[in-house]
Protein backbone atom coordinates (compact mmCIF):
# COMPACT_ATOMS: atom_id res chain seq x y z
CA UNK A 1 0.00 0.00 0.00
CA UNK A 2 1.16 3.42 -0.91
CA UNK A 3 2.28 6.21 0.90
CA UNK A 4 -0.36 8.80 2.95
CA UNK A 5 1.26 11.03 0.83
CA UNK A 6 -0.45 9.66 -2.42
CA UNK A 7 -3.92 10.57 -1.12
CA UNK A 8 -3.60 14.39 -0.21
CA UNK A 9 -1.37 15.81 -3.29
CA UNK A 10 -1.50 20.08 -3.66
CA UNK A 11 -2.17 21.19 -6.48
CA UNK A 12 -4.89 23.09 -9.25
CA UNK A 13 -8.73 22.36 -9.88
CA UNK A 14 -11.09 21.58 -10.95
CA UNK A 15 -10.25 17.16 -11.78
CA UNK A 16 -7.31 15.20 -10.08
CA UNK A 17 -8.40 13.26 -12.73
CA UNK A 18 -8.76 15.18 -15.55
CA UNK A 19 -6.50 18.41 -14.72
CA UNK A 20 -3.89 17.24 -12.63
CA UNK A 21 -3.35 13.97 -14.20
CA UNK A 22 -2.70 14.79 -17.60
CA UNK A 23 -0.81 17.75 -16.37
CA UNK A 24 1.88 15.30 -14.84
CA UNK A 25 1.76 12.81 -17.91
CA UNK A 26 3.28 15.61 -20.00
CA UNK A 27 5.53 16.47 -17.50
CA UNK A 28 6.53 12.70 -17.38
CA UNK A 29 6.83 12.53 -20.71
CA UNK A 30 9.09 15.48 -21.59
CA UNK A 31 11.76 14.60 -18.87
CA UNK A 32 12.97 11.76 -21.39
CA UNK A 33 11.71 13.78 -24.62
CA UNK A 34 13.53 17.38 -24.01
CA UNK A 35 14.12 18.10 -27.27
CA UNK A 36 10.75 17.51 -28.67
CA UNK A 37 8.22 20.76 -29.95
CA UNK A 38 5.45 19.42 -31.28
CA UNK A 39 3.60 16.85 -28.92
CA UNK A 40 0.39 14.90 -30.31
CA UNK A 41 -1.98 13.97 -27.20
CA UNK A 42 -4.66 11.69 -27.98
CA UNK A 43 -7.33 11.59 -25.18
CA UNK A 44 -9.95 8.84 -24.72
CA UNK A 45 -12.97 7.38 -22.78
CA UNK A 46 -13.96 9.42 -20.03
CA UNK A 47 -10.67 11.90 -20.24
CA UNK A 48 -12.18 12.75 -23.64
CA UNK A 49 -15.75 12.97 -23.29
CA UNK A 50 -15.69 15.69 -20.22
CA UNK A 51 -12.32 16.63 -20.47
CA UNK A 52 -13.14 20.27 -22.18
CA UNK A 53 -15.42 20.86 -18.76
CA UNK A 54 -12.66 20.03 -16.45
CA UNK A 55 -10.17 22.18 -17.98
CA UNK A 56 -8.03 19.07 -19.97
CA UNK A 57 -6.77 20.99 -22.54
CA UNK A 58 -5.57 23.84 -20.58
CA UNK A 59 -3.86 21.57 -18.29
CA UNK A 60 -1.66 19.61 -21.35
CA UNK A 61 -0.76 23.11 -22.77
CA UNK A 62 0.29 24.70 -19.65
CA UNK A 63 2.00 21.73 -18.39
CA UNK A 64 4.17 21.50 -22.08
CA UNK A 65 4.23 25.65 -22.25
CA UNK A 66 5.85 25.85 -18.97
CA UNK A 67 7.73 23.28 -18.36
CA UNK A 68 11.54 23.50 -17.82
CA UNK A 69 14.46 21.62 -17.59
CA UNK A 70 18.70 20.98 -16.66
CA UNK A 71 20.82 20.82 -19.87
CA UNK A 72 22.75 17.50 -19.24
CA UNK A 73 25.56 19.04 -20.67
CA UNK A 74 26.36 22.48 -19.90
CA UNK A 75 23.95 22.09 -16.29
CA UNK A 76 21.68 25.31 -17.58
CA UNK A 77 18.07 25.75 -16.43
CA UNK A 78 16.78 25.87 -19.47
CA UNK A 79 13.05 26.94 -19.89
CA UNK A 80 10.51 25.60 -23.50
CA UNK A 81 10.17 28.13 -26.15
CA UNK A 82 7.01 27.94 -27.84
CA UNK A 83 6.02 24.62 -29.31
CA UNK A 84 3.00 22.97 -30.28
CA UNK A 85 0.78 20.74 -29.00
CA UNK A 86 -2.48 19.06 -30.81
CA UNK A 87 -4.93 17.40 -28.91
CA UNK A 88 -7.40 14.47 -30.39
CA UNK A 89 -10.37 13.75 -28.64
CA UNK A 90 -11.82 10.32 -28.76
CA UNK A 91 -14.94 10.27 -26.14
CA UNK A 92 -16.17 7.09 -27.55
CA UNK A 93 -13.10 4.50 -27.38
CA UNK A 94 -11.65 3.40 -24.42
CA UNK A 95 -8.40 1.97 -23.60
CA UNK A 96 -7.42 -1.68 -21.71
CA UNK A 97 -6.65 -0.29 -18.12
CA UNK A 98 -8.80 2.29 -17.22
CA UNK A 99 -11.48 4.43 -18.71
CA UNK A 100 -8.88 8.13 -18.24
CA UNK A 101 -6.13 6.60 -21.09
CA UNK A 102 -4.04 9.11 -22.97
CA UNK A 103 -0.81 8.75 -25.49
CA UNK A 104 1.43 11.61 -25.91
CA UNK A 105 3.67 11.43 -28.73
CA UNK A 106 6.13 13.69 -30.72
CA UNK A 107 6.02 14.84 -33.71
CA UNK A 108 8.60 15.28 -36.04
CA UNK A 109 9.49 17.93 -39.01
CA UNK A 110 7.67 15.94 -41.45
CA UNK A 111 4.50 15.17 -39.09
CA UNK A 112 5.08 11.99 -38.47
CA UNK A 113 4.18 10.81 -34.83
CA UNK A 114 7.02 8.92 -32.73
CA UNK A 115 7.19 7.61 -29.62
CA UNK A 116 4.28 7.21 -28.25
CA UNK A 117 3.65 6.60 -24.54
CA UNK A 118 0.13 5.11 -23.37
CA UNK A 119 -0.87 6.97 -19.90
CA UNK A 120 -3.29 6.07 -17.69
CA UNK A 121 -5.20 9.20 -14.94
CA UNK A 122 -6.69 6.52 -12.53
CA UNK A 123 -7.57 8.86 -9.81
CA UNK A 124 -6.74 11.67 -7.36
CA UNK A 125 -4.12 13.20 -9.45
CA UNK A 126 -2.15 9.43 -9.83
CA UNK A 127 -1.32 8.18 -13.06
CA UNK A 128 0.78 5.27 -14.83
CA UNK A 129 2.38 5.24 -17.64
CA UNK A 130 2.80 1.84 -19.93
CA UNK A 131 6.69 2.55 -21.54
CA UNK A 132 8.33 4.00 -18.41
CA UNK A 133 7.13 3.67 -14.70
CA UNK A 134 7.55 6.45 -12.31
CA UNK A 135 9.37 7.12 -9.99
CA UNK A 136 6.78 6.35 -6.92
CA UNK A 137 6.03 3.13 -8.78
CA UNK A 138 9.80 2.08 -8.44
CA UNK A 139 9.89 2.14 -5.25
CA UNK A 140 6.97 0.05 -4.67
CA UNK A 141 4.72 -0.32 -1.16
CA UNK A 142 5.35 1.30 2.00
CA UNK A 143 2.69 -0.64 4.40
CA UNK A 144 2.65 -4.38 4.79
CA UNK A 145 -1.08 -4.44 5.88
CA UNK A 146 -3.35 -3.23 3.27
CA UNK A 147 -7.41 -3.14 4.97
CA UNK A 148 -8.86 -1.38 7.86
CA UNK A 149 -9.42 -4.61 9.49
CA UNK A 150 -5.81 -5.83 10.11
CA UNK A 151 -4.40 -2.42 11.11
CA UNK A 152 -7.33 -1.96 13.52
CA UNK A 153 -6.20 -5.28 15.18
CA UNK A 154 -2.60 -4.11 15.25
CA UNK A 155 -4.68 -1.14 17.22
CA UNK A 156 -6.30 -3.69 19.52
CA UNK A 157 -3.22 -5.52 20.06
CA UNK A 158 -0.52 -2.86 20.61
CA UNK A 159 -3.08 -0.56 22.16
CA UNK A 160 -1.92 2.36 19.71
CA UNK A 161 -4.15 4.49 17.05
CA UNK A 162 -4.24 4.44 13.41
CA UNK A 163 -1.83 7.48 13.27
CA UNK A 164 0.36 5.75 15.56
CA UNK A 165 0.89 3.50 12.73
CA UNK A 166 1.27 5.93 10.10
CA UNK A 167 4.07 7.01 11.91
CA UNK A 168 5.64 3.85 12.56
CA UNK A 169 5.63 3.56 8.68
CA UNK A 170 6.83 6.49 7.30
CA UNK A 171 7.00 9.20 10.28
CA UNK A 172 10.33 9.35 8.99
CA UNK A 173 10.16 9.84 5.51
CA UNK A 174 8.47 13.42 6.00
CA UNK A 175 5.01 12.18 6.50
CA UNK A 176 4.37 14.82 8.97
CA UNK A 177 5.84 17.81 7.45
CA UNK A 178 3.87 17.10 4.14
CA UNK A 179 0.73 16.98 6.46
CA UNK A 180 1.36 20.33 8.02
CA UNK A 181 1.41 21.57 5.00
CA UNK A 182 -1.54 19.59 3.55
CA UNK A 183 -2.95 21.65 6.35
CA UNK A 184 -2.14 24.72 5.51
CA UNK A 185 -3.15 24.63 2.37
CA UNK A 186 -6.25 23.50 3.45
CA UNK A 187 -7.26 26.64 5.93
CA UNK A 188 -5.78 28.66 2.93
CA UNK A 189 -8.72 27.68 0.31
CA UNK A 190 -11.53 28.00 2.80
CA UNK A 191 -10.07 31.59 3.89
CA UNK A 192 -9.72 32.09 0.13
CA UNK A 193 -12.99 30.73 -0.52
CA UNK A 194 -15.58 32.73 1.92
CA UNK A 195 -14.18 35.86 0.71
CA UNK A 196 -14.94 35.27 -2.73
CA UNK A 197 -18.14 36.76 -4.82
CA UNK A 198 -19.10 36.25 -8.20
CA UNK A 199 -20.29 33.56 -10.14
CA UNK A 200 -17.71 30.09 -11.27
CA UNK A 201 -16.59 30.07 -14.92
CA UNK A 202 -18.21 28.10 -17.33
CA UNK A 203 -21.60 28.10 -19.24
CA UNK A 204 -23.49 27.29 -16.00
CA UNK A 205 -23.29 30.57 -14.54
CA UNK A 206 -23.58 29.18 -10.83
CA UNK A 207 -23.08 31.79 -8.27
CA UNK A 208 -20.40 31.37 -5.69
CA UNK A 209 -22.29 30.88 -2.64
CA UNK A 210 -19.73 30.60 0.17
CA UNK A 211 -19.41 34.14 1.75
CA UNK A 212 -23.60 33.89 1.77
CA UNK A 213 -23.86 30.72 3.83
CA UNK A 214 -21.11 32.29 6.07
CA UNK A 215 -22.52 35.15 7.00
CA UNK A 216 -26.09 33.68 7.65
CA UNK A 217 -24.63 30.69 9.55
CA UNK A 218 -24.05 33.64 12.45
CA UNK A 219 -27.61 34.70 12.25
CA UNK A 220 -28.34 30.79 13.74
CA UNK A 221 -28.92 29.03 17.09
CA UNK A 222 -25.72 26.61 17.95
CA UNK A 223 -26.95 23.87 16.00
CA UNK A 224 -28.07 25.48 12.69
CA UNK A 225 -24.94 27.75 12.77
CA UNK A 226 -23.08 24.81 13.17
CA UNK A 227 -24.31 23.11 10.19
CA UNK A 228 -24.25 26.30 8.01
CA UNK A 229 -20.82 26.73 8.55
CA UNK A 230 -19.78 23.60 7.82
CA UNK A 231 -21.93 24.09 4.32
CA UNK A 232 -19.63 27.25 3.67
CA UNK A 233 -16.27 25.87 4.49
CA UNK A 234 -17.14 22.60 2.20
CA UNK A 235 -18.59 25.06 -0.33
CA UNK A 236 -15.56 27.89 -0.13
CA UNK A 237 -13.40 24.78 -0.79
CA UNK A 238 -15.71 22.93 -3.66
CA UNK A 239 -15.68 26.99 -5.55
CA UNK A 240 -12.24 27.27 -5.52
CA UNK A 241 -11.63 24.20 -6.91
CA UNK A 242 -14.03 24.65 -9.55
CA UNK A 243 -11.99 28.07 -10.39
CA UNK A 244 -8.87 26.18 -10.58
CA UNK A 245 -7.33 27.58 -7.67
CA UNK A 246 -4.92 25.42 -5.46
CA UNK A 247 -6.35 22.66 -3.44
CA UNK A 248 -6.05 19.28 -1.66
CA UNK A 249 -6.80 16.25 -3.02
CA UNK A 250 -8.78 14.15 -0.14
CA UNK A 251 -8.57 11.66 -1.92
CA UNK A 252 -9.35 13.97 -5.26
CA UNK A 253 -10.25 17.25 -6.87
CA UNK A 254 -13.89 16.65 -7.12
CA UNK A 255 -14.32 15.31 -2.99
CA UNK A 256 -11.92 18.34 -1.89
CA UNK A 257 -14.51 20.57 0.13
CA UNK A 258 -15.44 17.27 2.31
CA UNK A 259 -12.33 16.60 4.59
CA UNK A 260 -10.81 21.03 4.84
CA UNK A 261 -14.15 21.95 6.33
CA UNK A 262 -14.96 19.85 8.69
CA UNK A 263 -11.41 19.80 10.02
CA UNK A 264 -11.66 23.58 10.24
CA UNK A 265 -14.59 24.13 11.77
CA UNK A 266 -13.62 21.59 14.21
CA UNK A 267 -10.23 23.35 14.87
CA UNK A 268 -12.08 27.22 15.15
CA UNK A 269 -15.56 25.63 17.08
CA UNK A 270 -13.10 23.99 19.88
CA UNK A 271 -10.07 24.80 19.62
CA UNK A 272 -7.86 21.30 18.66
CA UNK A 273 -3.93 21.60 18.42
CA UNK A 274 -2.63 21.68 14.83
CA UNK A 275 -1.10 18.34 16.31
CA UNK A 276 -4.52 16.81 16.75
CA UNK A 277 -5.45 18.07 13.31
CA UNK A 278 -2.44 16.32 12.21
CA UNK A 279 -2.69 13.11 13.65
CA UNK A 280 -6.75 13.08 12.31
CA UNK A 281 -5.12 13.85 8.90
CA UNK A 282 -2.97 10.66 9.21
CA UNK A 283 -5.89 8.79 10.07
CA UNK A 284 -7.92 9.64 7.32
CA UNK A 285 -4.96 9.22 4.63
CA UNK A 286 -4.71 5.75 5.84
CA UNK A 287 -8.52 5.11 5.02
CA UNK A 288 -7.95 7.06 1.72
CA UNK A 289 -5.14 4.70 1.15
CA UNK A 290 -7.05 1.78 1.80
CA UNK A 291 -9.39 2.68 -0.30
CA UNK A 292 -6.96 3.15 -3.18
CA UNK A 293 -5.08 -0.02 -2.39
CA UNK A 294 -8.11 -2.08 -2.59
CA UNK A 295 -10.36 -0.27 -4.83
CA UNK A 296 -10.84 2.86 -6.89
CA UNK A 297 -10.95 7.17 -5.90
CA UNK A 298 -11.22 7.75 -9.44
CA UNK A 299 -14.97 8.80 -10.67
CA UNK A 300 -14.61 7.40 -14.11
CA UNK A 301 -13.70 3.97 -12.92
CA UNK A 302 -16.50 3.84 -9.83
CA UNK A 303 -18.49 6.93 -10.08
CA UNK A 304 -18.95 9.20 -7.43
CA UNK A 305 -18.96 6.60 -4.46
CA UNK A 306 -15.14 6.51 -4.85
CA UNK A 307 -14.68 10.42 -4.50
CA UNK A 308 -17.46 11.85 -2.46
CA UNK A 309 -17.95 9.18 -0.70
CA UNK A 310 -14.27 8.23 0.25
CA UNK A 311 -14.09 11.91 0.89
CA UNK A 312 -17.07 10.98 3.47
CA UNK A 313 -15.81 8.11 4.72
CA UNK A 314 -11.98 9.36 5.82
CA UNK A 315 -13.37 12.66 7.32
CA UNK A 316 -15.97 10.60 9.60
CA UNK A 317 -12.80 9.21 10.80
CA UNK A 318 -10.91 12.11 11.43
CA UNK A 319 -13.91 13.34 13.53
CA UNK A 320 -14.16 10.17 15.34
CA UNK A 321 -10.52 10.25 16.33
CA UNK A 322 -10.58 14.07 17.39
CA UNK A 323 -13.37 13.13 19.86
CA UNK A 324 -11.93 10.20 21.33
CA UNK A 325 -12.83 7.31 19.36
CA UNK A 326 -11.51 3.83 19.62
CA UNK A 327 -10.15 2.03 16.71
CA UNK A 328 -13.14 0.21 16.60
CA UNK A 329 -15.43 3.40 16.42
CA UNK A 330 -13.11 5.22 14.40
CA UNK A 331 -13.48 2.26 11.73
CA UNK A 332 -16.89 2.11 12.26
CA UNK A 333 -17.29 5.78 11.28
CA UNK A 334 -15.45 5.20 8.40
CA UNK A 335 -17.59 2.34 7.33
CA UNK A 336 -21.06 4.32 7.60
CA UNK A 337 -19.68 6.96 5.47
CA UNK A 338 -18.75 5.17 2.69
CA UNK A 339 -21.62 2.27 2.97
CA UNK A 340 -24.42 5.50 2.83
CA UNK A 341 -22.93 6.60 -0.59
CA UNK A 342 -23.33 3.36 -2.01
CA UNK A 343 -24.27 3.61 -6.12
CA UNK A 344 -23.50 7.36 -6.07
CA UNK A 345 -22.82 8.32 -9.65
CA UNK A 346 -20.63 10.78 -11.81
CA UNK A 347 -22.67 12.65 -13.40
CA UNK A 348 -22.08 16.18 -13.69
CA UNK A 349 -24.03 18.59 -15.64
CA UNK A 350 -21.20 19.98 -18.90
CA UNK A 351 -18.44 18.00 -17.73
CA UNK A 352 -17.86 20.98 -15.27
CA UNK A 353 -17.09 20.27 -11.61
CA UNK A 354 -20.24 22.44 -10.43
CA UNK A 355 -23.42 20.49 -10.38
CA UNK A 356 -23.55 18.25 -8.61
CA UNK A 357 -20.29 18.27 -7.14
CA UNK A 358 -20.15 21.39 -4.97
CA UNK A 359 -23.47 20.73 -3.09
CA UNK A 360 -21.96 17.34 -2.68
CA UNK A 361 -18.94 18.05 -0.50
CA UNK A 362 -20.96 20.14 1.52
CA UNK A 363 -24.24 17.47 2.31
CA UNK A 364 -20.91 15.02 2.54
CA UNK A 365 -19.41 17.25 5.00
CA UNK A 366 -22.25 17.15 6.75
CA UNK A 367 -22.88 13.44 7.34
CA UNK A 368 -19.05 12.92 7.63
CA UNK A 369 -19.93 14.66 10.96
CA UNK A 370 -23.25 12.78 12.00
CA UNK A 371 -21.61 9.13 11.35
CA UNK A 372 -18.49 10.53 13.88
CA UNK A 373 -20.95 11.73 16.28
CA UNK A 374 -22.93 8.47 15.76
CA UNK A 375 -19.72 5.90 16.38
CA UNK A 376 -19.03 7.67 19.14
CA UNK A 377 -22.23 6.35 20.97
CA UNK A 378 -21.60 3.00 20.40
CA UNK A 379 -19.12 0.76 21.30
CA UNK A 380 -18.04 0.34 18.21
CA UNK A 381 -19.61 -3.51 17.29
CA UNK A 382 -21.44 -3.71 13.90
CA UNK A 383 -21.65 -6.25 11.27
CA UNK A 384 -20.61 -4.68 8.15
CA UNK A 385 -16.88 -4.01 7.97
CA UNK A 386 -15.53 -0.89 6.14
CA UNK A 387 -13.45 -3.54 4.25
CA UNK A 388 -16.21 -5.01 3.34
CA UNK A 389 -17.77 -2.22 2.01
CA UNK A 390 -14.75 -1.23 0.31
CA UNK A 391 -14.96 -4.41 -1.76
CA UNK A 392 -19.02 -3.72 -2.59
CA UNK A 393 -18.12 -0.40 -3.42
CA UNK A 394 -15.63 -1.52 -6.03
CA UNK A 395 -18.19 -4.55 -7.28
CA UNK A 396 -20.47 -1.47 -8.04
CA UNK A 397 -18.58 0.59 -9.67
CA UNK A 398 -17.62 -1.97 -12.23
CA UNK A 399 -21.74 -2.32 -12.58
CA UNK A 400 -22.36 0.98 -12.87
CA UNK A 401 -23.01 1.49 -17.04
CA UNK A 402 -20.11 3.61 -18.71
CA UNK A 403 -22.82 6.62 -19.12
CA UNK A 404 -22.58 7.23 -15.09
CA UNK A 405 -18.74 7.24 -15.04
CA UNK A 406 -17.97 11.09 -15.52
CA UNK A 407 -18.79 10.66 -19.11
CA UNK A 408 -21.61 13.50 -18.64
CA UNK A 409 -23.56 11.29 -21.12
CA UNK A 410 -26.30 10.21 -18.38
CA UNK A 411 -27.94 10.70 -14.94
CA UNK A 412 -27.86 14.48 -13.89
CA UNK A 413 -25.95 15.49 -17.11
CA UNK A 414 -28.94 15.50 -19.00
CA UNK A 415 -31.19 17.39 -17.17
CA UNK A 416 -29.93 20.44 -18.87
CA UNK A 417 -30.16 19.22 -22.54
């Protein structure tokens, strides 16, 4: 299983998938191809068919416009100058491994393609590439137990928490100082986020809502303010993202507003150290990587389940932990959030992260919060396992028809047509 690392990763909106994926496969694919300045991306399956939505294009060019390099032989930053890149969009074919495929190649001076790499986006901002693995793949698996059931009995046994073992992993290997500033990043797009007025880009024309919920959430009793500003954190978080601004995967783009808001409003409503924030970050990233290990993030592959509700799922564990929680009610937390998305589709309106999405995180947010609350008054004993529900998730996702795979071809996406 990989690193906690893998599940929070910084970076731009509005797709881990579809943004911050492809970004890196061109990025990949020019450290052994310096020289080339014409690059011929072909896009297909899901990549293709809402990839214009979630800001695909944009990505590739930047990612090739930008990009810079060391001259092996004279050790000079050197940085591209101009270039070209076409993109070919191919909604309707799919590739062997995963519904996100691309293949970059070059092009040469007669336009000839050469070259060509097969890349694979297969969730929060991870990808593989079929000529050349990366470096992360090289190094292979950091944790020997890979489901929530044997590291909760290492829990039992040892009488330590799931951070605990997170640290006994790879508390050495900077774990903790990527965190913190997983964390900071985090408070940074909600502070961003309720500031902001305006309305998202994008044919939709959906109003930025997050300042509004804010300032009526002080109007409340306790327990509506509560609520409403846990709606405007998740929301402040979900807008950015949708403008492209810099976020947290947790575990991707799309579930980003989930885990930031509840954490903060837990931190400002009672007053946890940055520590404790910490340590409920490791927590969660260990579900996330679970998750990843055993199943999917990645909305193309399982729908929506494996965003939002993974999103759900590691935050209800992070609350759980911050109040107290056993393993066995942290797990249990965990479980309910993911087992109450079951069969939630990808389906969002343009191919823009917007609708549904950004209501999403914040109803997610929400009952990320209820299923803590709700471990916490048991003792923890219930008869589905979050493993368990891992595996059912996956078995659904590969049910769920190709249309309700962020191919905007079904479901919600039509409702505007």
């Amino acid at each position: 299983m990989k690193s906690v690392k893998d599940v929070y990763k910084i970076g731009k909106g509005p797709s881990s998938s579809h943004t911050m994926g492809p970004f890196k496969a061109v990025r990949h694919y020019l450290e052994f191809h310096e020289d080339t300045d014409h690059l011929h991306v072909t896009l297909y399956g899901s990549l293709a068919a809402t990839g214009k939505g979630h800001l695909t294009d944009k990505a590739i060019e930047e990612a090739f416009s930008t990009w810079s390099w060391t001259d092996k032989e004279t050790l000079e930053s050197k940085t591209r100058r101009g270039g070209d890149v076409t993109i070919e969009w191919k909604p309707k074919e799919n590739l062997q491994v995963h519904p996100n495929g691309m293949k970059i190649a070059s092009v040469n001076m007669d336009g000839d393609l050469y070259d060509r790499w097969t890349y694979y986006s297969i969730g929060g901002g991870d990808i593989i590439c079929m000529e050349h693995p990366l470096e992360a793949d090289e190094q292979g698996d950091l944790y020997k137990m890979t489901t929530l059931t044997e590291i909760m009995n290492w829990c039992n046994n040892t009488g330590r928490s799931f951070w605990e073992y997170v640290d006994d992993v790879e508390g050495k290997d900077g774990v903790w100082e990527h965190l913190e500033l997983v964390w900071k990043v985090m408070k940074e797009a909600v502070e961003r986020g309720i500031e902001q007025e305006g309305a998202l880009p994008g044919p939709l024309h959906i109003r930025r809502k997050a300042m509004s919920y804010h300032v009526r959430a002080f109007g409340q009793g306790d327990t509506f303010k509560t609520r409403g500003l846990v709606f405007a954190y998740a929301l402040a978080v979900s807008e950015e993202n949708a403008c492209g601004g810099t976020i947290v995967t947790a575990p991707t783009c799309g579930s980003c507003g989930v885990m930031p808001s509840v954490l903060y409003h837990m931190k400002t409503r009672y007053n946890f150290s940055d520590t404790r924030i910490l340590r409920a970050l490791a927590t969660a990233g260990l579900i996330g990587c679970v998750v990843k290990h055993n199943a999917s993030v990645s909305g193309a592959e399982v729908g929506c389940q494996g965003e939002v509700g993974v999103a759900c799922a590691m935050t209800a564990a992070a609350v759980a932990q911050l109040m107290g929680g056993s393993p066995s009610q942290i797990e249990y937390a965990a479980e309910m959030g993911l087992e109450h998305h079951l069969g939630l589709t990808c389906d969002p309106i343009g191919g823009l992260v917007q609708i549904p999405c950004i209501e999403r995180n914040a109803y997610a947010a929400a009952r990320a919060m209820d299923a803590g609350i709700y471990a916490l008054y048991t003792d923890g004993l219930h008869r589905v396992s979050f493993d368990q529900v891992v595996n059912v998730m996956k078995q659904t996702g590969d049910d769920l028809p190709s249309l309700y795979k962020e191919t905007s071809e079904g479901g919600l996406a039509k409702a505007l047509e």
